[in-house]
N, C-alpha and C. Protein backbone atom coordinates (compact mmCIF):
# COMPACT_ATOMS: atom_id res chain seq x y z
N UNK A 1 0.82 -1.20 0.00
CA UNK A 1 0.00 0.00 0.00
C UNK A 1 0.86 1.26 0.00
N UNK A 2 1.85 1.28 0.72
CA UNK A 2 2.80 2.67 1.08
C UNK A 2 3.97 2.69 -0.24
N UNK A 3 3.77 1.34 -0.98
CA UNK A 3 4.45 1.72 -2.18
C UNK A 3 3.47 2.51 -3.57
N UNK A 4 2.54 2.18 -3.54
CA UNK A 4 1.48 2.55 -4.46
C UNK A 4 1.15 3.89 -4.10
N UNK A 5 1.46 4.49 -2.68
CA UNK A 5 1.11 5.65 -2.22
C UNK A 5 2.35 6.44 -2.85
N UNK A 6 3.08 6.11 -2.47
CA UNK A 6 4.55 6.77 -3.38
C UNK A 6 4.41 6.52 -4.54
N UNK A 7 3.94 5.88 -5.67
CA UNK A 7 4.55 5.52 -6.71
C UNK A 7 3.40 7.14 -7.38
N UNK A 8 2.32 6.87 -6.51
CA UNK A 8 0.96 8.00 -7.11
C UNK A 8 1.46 9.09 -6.61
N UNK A 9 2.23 9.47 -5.80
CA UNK A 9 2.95 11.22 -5.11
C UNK A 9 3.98 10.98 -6.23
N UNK A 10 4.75 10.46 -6.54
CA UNK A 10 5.95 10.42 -7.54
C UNK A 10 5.42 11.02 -8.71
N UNK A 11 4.56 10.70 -9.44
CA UNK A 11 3.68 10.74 -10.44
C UNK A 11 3.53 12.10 -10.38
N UNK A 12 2.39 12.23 -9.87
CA UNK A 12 1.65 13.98 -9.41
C UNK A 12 3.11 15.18 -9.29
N UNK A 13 4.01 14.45 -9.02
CA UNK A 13 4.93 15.33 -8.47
C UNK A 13 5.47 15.84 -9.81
N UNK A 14 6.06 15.08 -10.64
CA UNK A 14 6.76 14.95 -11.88
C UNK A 14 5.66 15.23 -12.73
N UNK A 15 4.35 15.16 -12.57
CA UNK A 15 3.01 16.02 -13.38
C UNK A 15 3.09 17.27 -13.10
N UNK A 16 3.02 17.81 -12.34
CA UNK A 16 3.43 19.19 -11.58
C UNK A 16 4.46 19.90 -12.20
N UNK A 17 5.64 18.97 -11.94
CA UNK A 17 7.38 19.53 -11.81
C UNK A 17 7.14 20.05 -13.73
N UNK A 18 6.25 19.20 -14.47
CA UNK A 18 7.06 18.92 -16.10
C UNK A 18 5.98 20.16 -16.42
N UNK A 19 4.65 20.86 -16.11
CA UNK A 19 4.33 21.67 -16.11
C UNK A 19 4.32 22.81 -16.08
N UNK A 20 5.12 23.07 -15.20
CA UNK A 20 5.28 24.18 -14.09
C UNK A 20 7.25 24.94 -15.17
N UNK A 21 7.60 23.56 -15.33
CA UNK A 21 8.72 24.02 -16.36
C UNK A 21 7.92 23.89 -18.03
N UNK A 22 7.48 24.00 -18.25
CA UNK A 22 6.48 24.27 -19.60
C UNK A 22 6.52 25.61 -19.41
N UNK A 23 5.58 25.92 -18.24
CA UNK A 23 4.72 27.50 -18.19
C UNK A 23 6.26 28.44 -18.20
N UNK A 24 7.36 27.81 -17.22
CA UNK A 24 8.15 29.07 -17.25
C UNK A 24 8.79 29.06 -18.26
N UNK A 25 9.18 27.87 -19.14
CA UNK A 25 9.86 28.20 -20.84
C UNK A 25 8.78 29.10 -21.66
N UNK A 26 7.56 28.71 -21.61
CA UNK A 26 6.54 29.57 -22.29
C UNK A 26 7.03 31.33 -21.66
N UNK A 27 6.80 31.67 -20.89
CA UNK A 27 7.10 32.77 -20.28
C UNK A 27 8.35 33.39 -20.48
N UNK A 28 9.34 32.53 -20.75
CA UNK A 28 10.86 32.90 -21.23
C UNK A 28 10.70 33.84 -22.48
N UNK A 29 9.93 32.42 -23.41
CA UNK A 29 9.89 33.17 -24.57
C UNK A 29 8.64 33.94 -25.20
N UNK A 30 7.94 34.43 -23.91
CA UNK A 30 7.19 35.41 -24.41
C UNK A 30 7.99 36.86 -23.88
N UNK A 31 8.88 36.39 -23.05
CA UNK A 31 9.66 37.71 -22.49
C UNK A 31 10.49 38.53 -23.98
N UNK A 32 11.00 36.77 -24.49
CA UNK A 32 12.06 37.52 -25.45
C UNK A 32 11.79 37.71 -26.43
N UNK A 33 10.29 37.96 -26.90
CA UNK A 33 9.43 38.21 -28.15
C UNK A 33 8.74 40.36 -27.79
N UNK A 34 8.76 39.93 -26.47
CA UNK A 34 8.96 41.15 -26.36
C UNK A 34 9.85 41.91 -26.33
N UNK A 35 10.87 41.55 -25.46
CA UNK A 35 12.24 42.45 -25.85
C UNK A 35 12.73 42.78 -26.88
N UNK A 36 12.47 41.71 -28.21
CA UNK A 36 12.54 41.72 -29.51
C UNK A 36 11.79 43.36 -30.00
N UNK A 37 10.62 43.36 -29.92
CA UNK A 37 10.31 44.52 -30.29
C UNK A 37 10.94 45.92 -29.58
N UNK A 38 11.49 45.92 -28.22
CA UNK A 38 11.99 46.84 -28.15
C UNK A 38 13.25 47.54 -28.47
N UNK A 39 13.62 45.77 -28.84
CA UNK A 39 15.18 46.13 -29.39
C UNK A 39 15.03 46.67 -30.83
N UNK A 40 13.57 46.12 -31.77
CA UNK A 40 13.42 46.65 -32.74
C UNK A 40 13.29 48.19 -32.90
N UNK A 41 12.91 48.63 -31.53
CA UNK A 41 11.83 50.00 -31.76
C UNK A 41 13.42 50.88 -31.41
N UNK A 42 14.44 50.60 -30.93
CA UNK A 42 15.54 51.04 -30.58
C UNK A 42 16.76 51.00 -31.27
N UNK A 43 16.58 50.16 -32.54
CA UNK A 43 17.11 49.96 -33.44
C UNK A 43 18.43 49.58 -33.33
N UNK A 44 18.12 48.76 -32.02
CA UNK A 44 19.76 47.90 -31.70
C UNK A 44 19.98 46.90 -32.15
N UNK A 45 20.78 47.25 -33.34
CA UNK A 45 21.14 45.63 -34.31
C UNK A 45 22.17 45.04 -33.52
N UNK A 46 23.15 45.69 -32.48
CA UNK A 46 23.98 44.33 -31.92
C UNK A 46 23.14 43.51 -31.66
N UNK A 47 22.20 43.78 -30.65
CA UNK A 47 20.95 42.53 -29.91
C UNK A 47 20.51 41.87 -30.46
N UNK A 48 19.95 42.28 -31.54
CA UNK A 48 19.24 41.84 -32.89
C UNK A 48 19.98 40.88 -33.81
N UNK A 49 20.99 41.38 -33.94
CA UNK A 49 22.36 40.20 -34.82
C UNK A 49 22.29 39.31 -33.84
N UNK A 50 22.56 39.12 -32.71
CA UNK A 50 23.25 37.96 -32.31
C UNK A 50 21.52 37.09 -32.07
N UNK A 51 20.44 37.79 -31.75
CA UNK A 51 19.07 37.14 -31.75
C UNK A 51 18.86 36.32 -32.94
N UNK A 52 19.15 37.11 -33.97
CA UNK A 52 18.87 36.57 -35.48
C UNK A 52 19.24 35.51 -35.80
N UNK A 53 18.44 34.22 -35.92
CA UNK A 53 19.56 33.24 -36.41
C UNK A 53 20.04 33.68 -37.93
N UNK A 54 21.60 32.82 -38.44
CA UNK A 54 22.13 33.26 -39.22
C UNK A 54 21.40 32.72 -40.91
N UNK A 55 20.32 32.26 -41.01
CA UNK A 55 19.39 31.46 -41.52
C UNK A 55 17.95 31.96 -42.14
N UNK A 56 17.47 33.28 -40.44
CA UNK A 56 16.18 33.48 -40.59
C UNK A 56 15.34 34.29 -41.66
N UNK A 57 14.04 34.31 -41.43
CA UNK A 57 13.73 34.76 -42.86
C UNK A 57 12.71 35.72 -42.46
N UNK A 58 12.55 36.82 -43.06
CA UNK A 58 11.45 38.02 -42.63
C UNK A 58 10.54 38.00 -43.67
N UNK A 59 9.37 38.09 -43.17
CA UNK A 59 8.14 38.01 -44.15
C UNK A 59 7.31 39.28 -44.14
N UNK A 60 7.27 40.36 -44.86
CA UNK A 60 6.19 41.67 -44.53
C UNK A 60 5.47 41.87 -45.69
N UNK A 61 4.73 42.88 -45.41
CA UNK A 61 3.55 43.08 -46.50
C UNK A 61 4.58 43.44 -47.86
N UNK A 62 5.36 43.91 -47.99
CA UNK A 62 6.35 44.65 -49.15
C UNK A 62 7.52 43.03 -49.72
N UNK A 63 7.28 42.18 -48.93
CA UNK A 63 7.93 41.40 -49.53
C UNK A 63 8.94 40.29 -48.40
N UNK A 64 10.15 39.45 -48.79
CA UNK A 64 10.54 38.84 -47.85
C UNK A 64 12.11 38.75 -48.22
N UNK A 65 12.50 38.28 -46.89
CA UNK A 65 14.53 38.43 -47.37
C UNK A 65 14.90 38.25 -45.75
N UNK A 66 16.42 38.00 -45.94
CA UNK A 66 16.79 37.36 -44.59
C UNK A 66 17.45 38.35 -43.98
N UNK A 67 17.98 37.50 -42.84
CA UNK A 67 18.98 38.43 -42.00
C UNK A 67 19.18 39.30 -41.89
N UNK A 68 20.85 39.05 -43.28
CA UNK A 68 21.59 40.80 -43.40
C UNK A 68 20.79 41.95 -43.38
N UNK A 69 19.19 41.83 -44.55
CA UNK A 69 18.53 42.94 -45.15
C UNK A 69 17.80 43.52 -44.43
N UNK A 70 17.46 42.75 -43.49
CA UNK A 70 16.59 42.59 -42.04
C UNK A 70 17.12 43.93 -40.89
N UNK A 71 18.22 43.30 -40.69
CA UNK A 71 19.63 44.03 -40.07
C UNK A 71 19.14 45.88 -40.92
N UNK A 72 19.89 45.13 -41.68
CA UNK A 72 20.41 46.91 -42.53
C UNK A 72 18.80 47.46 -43.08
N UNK A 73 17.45 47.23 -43.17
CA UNK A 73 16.62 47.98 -42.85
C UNK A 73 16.08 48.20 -41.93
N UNK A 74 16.40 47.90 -40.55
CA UNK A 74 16.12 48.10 -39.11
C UNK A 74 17.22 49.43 -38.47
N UNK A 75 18.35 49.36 -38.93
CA UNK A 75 19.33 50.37 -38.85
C UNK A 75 18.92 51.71 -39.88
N UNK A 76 18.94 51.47 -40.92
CA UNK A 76 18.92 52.61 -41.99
C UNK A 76 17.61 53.78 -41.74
N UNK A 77 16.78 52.72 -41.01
CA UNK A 77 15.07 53.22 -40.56
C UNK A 77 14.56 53.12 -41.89
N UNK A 78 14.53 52.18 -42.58
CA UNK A 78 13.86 52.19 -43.73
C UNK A 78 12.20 51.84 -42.87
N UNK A 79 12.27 51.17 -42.29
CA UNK A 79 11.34 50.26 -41.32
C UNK A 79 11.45 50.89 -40.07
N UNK A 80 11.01 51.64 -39.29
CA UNK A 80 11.44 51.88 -37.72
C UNK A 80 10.09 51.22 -37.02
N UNK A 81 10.30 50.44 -36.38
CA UNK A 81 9.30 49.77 -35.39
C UNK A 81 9.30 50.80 -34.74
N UNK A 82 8.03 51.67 -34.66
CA UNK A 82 8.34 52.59 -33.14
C UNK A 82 7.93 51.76 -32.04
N UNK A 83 6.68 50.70 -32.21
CA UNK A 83 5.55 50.76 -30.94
C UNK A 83 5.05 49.78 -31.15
N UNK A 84 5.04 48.55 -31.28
CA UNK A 84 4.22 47.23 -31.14
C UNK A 84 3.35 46.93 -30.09
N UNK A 85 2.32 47.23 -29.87
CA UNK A 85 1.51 46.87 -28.66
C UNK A 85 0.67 45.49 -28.56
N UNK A 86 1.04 44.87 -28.14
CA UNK A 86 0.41 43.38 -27.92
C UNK A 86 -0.80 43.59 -27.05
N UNK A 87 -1.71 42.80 -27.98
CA UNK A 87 -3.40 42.50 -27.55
C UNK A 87 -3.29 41.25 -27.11
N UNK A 88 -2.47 40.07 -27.98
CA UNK A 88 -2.62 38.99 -27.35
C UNK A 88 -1.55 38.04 -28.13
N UNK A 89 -1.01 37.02 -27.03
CA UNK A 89 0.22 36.44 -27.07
C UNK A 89 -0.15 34.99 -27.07
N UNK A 90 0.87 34.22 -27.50
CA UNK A 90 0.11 32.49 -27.62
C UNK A 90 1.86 31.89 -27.97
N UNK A 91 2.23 30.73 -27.10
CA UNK A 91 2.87 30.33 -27.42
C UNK A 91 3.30 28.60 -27.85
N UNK A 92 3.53 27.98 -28.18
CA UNK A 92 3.64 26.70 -28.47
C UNK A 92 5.01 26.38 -28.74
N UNK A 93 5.29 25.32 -27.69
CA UNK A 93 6.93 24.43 -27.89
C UNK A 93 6.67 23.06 -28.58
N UNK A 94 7.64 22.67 -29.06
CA UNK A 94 7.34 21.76 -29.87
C UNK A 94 9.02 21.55 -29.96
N UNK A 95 9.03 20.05 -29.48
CA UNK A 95 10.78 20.32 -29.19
C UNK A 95 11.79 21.37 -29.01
N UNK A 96 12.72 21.31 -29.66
CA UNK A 96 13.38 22.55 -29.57
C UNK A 96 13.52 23.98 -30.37
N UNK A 97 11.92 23.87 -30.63
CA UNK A 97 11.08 25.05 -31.52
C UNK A 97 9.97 25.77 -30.45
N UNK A 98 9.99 27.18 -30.56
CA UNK A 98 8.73 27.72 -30.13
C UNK A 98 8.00 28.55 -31.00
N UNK A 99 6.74 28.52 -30.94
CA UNK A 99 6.26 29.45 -32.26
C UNK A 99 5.38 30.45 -31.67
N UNK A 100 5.48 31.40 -31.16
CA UNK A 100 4.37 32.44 -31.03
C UNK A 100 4.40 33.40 -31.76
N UNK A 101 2.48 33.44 -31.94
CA UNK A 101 1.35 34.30 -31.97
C UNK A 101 1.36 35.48 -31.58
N UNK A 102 1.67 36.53 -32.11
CA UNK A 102 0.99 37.89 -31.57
C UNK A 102 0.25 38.65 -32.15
N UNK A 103 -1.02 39.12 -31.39
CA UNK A 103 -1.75 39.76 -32.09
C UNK A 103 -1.17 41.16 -31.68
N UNK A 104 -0.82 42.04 -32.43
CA UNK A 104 -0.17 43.62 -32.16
C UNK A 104 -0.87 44.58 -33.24
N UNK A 105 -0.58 45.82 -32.39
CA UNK A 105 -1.19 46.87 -33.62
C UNK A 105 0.43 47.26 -33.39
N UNK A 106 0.96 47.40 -34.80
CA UNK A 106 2.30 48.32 -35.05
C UNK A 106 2.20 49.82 -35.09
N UNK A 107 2.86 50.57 -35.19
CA UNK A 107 2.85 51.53 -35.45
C UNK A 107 4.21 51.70 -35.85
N UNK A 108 4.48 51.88 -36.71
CA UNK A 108 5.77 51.84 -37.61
C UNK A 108 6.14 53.24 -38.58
N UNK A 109 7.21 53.68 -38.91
CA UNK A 109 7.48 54.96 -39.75
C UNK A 109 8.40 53.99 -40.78
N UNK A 110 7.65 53.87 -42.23
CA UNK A 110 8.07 53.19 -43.55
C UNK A 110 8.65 54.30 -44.78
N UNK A 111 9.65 54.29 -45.03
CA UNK A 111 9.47 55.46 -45.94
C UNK A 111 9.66 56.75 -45.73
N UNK A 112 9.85 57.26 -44.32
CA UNK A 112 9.07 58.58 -43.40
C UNK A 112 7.49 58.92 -43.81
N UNK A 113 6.80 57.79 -43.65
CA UNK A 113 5.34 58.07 -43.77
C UNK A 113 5.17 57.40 -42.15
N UNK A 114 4.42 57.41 -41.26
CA UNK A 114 3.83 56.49 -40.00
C UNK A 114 2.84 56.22 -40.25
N UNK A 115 2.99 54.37 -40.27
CA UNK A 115 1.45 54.20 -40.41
C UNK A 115 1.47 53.00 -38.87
N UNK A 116 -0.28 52.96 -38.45
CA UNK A 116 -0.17 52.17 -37.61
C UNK A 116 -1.39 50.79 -38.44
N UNK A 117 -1.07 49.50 -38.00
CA UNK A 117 -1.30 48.22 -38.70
C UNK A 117 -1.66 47.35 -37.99
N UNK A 118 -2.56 47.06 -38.03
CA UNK A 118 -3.08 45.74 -36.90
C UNK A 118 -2.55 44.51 -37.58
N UNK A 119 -1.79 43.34 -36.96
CA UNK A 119 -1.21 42.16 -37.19
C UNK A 119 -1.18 41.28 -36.85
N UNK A 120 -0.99 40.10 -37.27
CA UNK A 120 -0.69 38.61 -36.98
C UNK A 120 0.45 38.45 -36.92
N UNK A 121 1.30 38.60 -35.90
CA UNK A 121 2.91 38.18 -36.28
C UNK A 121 3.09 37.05 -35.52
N UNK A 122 3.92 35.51 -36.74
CA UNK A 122 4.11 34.82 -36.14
C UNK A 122 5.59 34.50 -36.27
N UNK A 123 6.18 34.10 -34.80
CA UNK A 123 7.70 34.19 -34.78
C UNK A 123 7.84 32.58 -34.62
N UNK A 124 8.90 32.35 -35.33
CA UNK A 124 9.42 30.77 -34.48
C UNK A 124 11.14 31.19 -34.33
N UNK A 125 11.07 30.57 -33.30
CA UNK A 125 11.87 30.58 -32.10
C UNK A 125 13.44 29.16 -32.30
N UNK A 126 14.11 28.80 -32.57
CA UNK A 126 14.26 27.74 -32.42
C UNK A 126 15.84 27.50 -30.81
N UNK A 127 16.12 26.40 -30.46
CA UNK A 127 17.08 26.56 -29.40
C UNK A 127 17.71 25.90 -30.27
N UNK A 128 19.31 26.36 -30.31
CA UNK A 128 20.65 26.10 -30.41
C UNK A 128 22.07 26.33 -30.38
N UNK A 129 22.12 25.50 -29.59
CA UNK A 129 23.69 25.89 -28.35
C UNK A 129 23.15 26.52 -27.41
N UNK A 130 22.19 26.48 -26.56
CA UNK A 130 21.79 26.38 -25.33
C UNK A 130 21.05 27.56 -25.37
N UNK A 131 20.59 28.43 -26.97
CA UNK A 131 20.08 29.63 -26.92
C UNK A 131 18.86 29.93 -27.62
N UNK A 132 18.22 30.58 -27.41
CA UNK A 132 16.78 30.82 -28.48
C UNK A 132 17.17 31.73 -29.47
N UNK A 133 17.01 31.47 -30.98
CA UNK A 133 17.66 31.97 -32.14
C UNK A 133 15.84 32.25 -32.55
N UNK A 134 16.05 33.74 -33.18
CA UNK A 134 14.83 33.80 -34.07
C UNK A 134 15.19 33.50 -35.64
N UNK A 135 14.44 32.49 -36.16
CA UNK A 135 14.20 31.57 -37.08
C UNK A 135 13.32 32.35 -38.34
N UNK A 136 12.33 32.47 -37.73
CA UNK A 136 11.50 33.41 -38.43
C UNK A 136 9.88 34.13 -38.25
N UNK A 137 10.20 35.41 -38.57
CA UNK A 137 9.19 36.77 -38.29
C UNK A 137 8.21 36.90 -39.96
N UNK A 138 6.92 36.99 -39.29
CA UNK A 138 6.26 36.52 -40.42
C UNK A 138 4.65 37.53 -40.13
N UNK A 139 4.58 39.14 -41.28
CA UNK A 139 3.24 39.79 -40.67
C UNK A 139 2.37 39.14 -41.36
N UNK A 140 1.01 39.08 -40.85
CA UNK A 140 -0.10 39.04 -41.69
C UNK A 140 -0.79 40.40 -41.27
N UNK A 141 -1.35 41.03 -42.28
CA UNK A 141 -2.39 42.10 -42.04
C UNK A 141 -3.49 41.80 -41.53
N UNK A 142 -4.41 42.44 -40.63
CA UNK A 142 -5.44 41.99 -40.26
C UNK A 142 -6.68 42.70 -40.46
N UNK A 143 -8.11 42.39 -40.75
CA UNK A 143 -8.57 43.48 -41.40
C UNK A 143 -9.04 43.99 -39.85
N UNK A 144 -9.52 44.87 -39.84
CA UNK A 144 -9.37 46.23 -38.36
C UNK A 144 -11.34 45.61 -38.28
């Protein structure tokens, strides 16, 4: 009986324990989806380079291209993220991939025009070498 009682606390415990580290990886990387935008809105490409995996791919309404171009229109302000405000966040792990959901209204200066854009941005996340690399940033427009 006092083994079956342990074997069911063992259980619950390690149900708990494998949870509880879910929610705080989820939370990790909803932290660093945000910081992402502020590093965007600040236009700090060191942060941003070493975030970037060397791979990833940007998807926007004007078209798509990786990294470098990524980089050098985040610097140049071709693109200035001023203000991403998140309505709502969603994340999903899936081995050593995370993919979140954000629903955001941008407000961005393109061109030197400011426009603000309600969106679907979905990021995946991936871990390697013990780090979360962004993989790839992807808007959808949303109709308002």
């Amino acid at each position: 009986m006092k083994s079956k009682l342990l074997a069911i606390t063992l259980f619950f415990i390690a149900m708990f324990s494998g949870f509880a580290q879910t929610t705080d990886l989820k939370e990790e990387i909803i932290q660093l989806s945000k910081d992402k935008w502020q590093w965007m809105s600040d236009k700090n490409i060191n942060t941003l380079n070493n975030l970037f995996h060397s791979q990833s791919v940007f998807v926007h309404m004007g078209g798509s291209w990786g990294k470098e171009q990524e980089l050098a229109i985040i610097e140049s302000g071709g693109i200035w993220y001023k203000k991403a405000t998140i309505h709502e966040v969603s994340v999903e792990i899936i081995d050593q991939t995370a993919i979140v959901l954000n629903h955001i209204t941008l407000i961005a200066e393109v061109g030197g025009n400011e426009v603000a854009n309600p969106f679907e941005v979905t990021e995946v996340y991936i871990n390697t070498e013990g780090s979360w690399k962004l993989a790839s940033l992807s808007f959808t427009k949303l109709l308002k």
